[in-house]
N, C-alpha and C. Protein backbone atom coordinates (compact mmCIF):
# COMPACT_ATOMS: atom_id res chain seq x y z
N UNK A 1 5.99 7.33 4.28
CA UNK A 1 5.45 6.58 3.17
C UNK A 1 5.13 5.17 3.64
N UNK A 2 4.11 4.81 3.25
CA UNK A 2 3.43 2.94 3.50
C UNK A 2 3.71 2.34 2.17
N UNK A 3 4.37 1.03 2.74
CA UNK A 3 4.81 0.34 1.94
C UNK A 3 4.00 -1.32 2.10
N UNK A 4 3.96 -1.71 0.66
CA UNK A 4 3.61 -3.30 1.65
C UNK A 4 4.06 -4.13 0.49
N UNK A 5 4.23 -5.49 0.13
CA UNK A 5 5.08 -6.71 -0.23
C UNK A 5 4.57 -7.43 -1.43
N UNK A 6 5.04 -7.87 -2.45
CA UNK A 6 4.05 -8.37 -3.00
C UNK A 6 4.25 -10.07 -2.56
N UNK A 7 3.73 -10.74 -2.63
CA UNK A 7 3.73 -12.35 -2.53
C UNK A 7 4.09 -12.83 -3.53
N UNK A 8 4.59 -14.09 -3.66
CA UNK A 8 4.52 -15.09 -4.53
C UNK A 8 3.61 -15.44 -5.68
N UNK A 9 2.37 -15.35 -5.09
CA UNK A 9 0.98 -15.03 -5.90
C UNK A 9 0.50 -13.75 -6.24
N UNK A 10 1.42 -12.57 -5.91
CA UNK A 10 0.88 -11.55 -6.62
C UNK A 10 -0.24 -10.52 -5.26
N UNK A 11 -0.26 -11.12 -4.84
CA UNK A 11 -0.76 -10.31 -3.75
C UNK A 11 0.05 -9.58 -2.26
N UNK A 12 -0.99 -8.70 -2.09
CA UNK A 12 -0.57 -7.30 -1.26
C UNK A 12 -1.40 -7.62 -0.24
N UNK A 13 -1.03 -6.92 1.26
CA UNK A 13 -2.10 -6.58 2.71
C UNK A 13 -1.59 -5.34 2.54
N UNK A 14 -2.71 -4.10 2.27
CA UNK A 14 -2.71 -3.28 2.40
C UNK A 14 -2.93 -2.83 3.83
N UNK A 15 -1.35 -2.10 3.98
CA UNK A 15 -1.27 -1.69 5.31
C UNK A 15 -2.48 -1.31 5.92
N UNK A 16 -3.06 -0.97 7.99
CA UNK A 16 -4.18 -0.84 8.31
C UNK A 16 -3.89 0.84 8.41
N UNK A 17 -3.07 1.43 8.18
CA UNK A 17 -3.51 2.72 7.93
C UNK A 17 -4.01 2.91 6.59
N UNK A 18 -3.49 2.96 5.69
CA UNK A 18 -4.45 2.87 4.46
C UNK A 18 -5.57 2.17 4.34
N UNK A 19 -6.59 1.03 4.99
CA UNK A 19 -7.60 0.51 5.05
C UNK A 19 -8.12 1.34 5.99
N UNK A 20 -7.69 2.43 7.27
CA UNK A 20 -8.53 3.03 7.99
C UNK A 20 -8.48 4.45 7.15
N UNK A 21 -7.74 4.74 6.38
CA UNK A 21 -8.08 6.23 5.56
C UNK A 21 -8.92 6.21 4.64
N UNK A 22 -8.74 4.93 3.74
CA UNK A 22 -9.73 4.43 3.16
C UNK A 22 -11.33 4.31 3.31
N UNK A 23 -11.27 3.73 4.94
CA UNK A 23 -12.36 3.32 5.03
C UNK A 23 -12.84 1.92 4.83
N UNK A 24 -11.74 1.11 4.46
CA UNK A 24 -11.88 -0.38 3.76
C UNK A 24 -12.29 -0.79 4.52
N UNK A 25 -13.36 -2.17 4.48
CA UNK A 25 -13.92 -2.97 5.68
C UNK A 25 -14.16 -4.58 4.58
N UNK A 26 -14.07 -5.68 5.44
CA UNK A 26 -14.19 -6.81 4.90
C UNK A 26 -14.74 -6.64 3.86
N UNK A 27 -14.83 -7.25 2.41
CA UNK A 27 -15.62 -7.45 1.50
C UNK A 27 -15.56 -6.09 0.26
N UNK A 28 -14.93 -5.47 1.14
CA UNK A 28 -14.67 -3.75 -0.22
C UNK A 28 -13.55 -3.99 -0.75
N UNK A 29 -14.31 -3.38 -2.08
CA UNK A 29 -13.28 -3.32 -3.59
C UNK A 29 -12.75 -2.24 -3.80
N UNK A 30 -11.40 -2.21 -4.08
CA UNK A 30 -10.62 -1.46 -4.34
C UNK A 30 -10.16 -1.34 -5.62
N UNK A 31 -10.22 0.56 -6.23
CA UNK A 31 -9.62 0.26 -8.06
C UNK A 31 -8.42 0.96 -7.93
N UNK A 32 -7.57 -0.13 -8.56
CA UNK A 32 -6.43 0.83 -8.93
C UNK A 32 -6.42 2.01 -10.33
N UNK A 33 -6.06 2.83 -9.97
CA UNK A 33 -6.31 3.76 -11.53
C UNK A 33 -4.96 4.30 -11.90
N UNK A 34 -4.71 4.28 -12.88
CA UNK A 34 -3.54 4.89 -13.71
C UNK A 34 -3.62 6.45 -13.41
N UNK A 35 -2.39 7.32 -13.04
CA UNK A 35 -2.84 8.66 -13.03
C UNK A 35 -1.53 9.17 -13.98
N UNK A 36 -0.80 8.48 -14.26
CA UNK A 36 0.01 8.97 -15.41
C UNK A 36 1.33 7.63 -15.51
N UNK A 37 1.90 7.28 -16.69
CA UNK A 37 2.58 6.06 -16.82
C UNK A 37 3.44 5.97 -15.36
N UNK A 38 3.10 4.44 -15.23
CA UNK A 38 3.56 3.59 -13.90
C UNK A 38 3.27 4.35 -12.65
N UNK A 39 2.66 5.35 -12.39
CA UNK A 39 1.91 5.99 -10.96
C UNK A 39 0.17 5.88 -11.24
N UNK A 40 -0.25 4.74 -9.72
CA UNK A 40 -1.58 4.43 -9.52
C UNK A 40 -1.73 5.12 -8.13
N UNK A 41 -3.13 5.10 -8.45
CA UNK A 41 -3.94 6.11 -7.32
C UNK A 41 -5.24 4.52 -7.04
N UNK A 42 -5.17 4.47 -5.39
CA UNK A 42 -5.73 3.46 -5.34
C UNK A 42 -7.15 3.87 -4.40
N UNK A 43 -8.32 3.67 -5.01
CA UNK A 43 -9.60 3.97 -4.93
C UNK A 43 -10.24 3.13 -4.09
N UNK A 44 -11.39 3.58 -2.92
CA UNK A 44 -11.86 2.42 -3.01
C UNK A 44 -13.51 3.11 -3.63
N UNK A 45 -13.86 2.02 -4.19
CA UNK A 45 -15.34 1.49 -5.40
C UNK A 45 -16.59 2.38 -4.21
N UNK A 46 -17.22 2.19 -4.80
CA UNK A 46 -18.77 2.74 -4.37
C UNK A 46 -19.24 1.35 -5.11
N UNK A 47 -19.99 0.84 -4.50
CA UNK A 47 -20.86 -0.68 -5.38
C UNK A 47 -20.47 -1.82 -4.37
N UNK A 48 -21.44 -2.63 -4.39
CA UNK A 48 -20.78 -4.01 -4.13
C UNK A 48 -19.82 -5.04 -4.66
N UNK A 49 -19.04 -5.55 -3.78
CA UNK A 49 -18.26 -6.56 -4.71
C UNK A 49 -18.66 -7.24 -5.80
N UNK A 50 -19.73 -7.73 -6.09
CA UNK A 50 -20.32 -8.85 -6.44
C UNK A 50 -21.11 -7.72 -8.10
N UNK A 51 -20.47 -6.76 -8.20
CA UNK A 51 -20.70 -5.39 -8.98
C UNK A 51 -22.35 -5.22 -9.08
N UNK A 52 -23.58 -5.90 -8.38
CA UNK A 52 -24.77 -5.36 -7.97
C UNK A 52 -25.04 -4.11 -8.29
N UNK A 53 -26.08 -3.04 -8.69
CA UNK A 53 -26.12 -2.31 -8.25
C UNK A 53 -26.27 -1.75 -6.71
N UNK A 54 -26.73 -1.03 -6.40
CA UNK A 54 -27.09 0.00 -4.96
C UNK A 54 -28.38 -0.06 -5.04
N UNK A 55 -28.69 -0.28 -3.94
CA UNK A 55 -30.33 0.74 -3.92
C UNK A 55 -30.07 1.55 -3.52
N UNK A 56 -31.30 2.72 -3.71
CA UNK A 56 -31.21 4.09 -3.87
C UNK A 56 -30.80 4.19 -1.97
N UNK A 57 -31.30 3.76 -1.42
CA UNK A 57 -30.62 4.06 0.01
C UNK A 57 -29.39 3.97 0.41
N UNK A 58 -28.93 2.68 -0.10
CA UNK A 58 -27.79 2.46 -0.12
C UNK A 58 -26.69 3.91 -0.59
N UNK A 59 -26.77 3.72 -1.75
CA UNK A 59 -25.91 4.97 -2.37
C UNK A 59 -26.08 6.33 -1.92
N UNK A 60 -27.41 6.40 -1.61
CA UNK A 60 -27.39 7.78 -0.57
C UNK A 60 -26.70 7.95 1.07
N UNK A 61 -26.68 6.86 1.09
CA UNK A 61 -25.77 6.56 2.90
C UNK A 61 -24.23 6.60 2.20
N UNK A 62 -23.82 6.28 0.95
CA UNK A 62 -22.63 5.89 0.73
C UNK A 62 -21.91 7.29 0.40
N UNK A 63 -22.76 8.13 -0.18
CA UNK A 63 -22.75 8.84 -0.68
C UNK A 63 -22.40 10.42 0.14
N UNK A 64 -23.13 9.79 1.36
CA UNK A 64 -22.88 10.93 2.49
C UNK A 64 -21.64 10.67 3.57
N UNK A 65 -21.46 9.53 3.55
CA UNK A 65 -20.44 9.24 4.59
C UNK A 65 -18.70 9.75 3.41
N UNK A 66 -19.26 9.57 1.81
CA UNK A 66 -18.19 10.10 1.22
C UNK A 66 -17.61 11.08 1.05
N UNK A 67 -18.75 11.99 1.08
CA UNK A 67 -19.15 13.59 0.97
C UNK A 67 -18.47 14.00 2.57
N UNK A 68 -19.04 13.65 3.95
CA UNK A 68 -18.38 13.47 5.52
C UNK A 68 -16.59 13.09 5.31
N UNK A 69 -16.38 11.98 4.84
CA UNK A 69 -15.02 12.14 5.02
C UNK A 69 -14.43 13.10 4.16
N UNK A 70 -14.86 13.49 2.55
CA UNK A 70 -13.94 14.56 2.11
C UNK A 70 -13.83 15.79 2.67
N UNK A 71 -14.87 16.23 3.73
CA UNK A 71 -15.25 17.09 4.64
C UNK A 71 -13.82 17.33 5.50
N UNK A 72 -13.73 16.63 5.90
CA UNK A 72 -12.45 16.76 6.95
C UNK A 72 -11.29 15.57 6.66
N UNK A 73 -11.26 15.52 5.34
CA UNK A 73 -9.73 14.36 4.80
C UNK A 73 -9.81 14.89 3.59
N UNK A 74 -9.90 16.56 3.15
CA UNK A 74 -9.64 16.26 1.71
C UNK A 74 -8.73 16.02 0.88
N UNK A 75 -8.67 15.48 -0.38
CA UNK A 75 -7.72 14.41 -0.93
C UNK A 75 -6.59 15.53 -1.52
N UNK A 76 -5.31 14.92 -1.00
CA UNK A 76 -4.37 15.78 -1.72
C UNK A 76 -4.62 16.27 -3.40
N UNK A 77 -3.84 17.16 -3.54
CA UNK A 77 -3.20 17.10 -5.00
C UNK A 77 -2.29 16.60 -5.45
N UNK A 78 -2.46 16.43 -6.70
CA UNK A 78 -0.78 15.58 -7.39
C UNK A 78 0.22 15.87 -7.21
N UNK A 79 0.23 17.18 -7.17
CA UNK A 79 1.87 17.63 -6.75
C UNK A 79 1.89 17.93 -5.16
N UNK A 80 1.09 17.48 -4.77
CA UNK A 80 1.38 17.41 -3.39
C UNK A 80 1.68 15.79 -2.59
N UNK A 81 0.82 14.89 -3.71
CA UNK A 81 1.25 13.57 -3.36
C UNK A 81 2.87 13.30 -3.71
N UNK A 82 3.04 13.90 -4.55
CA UNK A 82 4.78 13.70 -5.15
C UNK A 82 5.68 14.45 -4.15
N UNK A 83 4.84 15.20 -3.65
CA UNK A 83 6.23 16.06 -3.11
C UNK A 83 6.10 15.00 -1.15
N UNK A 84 4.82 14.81 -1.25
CA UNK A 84 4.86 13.73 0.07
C UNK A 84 5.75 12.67 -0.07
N UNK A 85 5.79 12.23 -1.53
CA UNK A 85 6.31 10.91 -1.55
C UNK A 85 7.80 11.12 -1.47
N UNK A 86 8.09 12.09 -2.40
CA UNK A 86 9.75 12.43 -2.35
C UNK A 86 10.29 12.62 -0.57
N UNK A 87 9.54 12.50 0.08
CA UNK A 87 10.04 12.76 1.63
C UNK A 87 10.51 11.83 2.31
């Protein structure tokens, strides 16, 4: 399990294994989402920071490299994230 700290101010460094499973790179937004009371599932966004839309190229490159990683990283299930976590 990856763990990381909160600060003084409320902020986290999300460990670099989770930014390389992710995919995170300078400037990407990340959503946290509720998946049932007090357990978040942490996303990262399709869009620009700056919430812009895409151009159509854009989202089609984004779109395929998303489609490529679920290819060969597909995303657990819930009861498989729980039973990871209980480990």
């Amino acid at each position: 399990m990856t763990t990381a700290k909160v600060s003084d101010r409320g902020r986290i460094t999300l460990p670099l294994f989770v930014r390389r499973v992710l995919g995170l790179e300078l400037g990407d937004v990340v959503r946290f989402v509720e998946i049932e009371p007090g357990n978040f599932v942490l996303n990262r966004t399709i869009g620009k920071p700056t919430g812009e839309p895409m151009s159509a190229n854009e989202l089609i490159d984004e779109m395929h490299r998303v489609l490529h990683e679920a290819r060969w990283n597909p995303p657990l299930r819930l009861q498989d994230q729980k039973a990871k976590n209980a480990d």
